[in-house]
N, C-alpha and C. Protein backbone atom coordinates (compact mmCIF):
# COMPACT_ATOMS: atom_id res chain seq x y z
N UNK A 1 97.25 97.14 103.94
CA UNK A 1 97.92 96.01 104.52
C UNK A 1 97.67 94.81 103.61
N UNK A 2 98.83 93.87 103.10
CA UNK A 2 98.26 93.02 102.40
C UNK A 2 99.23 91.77 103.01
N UNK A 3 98.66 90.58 103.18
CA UNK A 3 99.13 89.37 103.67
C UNK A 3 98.95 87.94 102.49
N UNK A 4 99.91 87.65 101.48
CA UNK A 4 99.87 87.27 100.37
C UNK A 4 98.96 88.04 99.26
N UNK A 5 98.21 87.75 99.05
CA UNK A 5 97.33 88.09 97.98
C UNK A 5 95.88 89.02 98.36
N UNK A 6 95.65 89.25 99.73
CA UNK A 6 94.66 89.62 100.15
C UNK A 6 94.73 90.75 100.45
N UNK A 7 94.14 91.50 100.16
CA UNK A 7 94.46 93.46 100.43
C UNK A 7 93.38 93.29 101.67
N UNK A 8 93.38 94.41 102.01
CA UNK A 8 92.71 94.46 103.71
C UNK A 8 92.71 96.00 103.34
N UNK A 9 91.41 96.76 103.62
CA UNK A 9 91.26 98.09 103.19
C UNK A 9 90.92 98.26 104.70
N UNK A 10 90.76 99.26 105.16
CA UNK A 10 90.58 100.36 106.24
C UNK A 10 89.67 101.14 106.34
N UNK A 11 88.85 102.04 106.79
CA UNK A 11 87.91 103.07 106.60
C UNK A 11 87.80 103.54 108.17
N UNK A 12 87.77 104.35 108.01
CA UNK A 12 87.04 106.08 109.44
C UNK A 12 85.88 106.57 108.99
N UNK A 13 84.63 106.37 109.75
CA UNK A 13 83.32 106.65 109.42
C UNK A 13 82.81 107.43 110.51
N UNK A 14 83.17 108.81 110.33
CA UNK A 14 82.22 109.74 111.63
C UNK A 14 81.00 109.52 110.98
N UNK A 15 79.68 109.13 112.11
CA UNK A 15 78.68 108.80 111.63
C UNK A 15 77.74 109.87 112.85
N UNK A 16 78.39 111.33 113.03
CA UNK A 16 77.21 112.13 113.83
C UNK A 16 76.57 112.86 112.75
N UNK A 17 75.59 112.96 112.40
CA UNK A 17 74.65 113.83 112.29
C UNK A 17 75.03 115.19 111.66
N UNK A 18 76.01 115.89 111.99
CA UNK A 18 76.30 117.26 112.02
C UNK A 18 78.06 116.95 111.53
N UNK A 19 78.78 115.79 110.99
CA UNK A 19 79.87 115.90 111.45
C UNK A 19 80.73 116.81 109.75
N UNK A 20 81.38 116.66 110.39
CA UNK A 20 82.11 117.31 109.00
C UNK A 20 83.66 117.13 108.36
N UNK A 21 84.12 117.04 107.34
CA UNK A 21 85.67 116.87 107.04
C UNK A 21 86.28 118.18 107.19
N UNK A 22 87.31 117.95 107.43
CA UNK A 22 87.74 119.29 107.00
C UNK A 22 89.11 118.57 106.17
N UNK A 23 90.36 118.83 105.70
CA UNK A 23 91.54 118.98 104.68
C UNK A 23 91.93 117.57 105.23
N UNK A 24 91.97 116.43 104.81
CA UNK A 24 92.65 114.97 105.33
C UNK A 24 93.81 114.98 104.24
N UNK A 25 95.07 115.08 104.49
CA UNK A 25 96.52 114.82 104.24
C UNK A 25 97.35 113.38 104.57
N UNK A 26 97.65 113.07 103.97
CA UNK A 26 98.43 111.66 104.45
C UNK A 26 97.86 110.45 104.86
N UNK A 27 96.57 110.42 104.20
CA UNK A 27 95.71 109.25 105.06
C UNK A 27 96.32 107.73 104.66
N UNK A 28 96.46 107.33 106.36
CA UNK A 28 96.81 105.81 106.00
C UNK A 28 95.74 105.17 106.23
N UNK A 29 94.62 104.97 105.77
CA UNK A 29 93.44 104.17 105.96
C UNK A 29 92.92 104.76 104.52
N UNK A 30 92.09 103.92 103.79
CA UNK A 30 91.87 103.93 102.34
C UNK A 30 90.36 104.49 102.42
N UNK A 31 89.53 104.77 103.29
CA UNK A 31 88.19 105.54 103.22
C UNK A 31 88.25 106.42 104.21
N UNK A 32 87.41 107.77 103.80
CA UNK A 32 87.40 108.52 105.57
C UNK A 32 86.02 108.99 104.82
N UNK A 33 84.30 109.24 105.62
CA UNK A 33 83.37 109.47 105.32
C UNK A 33 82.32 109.70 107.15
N UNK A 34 81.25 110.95 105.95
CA UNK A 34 80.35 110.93 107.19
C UNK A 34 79.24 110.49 107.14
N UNK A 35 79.25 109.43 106.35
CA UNK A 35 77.74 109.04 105.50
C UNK A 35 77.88 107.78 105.12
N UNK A 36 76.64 107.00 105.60
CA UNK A 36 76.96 105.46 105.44
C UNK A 36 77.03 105.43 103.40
N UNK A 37 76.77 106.53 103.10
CA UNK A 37 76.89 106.38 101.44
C UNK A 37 78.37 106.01 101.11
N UNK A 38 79.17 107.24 102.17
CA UNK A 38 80.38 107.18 101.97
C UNK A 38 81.34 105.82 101.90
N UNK A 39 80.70 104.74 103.09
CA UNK A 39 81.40 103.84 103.55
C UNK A 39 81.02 102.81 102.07
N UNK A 40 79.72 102.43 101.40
CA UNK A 40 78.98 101.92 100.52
C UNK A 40 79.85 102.20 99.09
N UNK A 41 80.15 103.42 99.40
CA UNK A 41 80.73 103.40 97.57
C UNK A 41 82.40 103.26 97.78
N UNK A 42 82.95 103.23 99.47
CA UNK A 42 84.53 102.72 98.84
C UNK A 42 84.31 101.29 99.06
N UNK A 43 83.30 100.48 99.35
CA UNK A 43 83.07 99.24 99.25
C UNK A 43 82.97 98.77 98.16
N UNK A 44 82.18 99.30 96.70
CA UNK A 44 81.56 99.47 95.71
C UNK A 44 83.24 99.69 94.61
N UNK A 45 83.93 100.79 95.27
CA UNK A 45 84.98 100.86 94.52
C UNK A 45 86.09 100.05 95.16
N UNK A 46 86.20 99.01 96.48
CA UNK A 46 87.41 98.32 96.28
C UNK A 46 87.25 97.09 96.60
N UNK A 47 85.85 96.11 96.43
CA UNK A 47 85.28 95.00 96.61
C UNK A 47 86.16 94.42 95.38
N UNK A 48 86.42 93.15 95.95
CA UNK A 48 86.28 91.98 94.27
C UNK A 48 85.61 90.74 94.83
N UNK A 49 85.69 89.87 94.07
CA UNK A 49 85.04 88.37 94.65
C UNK A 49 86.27 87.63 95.22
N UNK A 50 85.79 87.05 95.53
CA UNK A 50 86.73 86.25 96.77
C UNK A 50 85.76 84.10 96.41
N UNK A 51 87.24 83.98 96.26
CA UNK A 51 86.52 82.51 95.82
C UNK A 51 86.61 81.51 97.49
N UNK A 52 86.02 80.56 97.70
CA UNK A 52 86.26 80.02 98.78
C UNK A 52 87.55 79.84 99.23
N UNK A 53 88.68 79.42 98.95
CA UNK A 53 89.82 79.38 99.23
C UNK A 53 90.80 81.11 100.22
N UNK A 54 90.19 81.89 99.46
CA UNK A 54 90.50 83.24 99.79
C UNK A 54 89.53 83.65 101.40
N UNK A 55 88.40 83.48 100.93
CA UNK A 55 87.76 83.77 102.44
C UNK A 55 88.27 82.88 103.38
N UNK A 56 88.57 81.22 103.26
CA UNK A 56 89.44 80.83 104.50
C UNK A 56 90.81 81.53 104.98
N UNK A 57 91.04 81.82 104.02
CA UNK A 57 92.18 82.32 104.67
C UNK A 57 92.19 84.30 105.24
N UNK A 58 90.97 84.52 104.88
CA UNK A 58 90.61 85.88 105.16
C UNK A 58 90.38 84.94 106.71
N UNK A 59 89.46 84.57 107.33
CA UNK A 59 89.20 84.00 108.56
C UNK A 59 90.26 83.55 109.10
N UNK A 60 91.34 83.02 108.67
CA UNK A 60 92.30 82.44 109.26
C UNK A 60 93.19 83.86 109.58
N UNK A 61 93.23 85.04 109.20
CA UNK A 61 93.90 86.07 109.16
C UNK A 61 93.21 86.77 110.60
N UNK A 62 92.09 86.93 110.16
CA UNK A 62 91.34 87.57 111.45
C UNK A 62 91.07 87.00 112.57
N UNK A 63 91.49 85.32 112.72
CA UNK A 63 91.65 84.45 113.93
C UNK A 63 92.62 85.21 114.64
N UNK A 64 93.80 84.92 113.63
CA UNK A 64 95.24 84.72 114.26
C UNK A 64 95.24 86.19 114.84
N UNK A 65 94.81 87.47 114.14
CA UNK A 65 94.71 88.92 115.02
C UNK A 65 94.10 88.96 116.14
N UNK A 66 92.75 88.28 116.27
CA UNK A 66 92.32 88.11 117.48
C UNK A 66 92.83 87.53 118.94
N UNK A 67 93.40 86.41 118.32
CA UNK A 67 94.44 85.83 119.08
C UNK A 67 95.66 86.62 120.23
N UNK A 68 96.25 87.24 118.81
CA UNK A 68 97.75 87.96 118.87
C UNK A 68 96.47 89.31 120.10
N UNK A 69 95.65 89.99 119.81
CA UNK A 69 95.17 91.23 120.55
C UNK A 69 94.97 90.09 122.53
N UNK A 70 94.35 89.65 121.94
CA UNK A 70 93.78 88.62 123.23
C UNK A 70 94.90 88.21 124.45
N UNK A 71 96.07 87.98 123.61
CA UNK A 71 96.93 87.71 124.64
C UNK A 71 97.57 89.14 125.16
N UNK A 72 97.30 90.56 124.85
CA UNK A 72 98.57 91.51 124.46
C UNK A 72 97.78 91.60 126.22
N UNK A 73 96.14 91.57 126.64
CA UNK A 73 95.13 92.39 127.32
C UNK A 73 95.81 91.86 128.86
């Protein structure tokens, strides 16, 4: 999902103990893992820096969703 310039990544983290993948096809979310390693290295591979200007408006993005969910309830 990207809203001007800001990519917004996704991730699915089964985090049991025992869990397991089996064949993931078509994934629309950019990480799927059972291991907080897992979640760490697509962080590692799709982090960049973000200068102040960018994180306001990362916050201003995740206001306005909160918002938009808040009224749906």
């Amino acid at each position: 999902m990207t809203s001007g310039d800001i990519s917004v990544r996704t991730a699915v983290m089964i985090m049991h103990e025992q869990a397991v993948l089996g064949r993931c096809e078509n994934l629309t979310v950019s990480a799927v893992g059972t291991h907080p390693a897992h979640l760490l290295e697509a962080i590692e591979r799709y982090a960049y820096p973000l200068d102040p200007q960018k994180c306001q408006e990362i916050v201003a993005l995740v206001r306005r969703d909160h918002k938009f969910h808040s009224r749906r309830r």
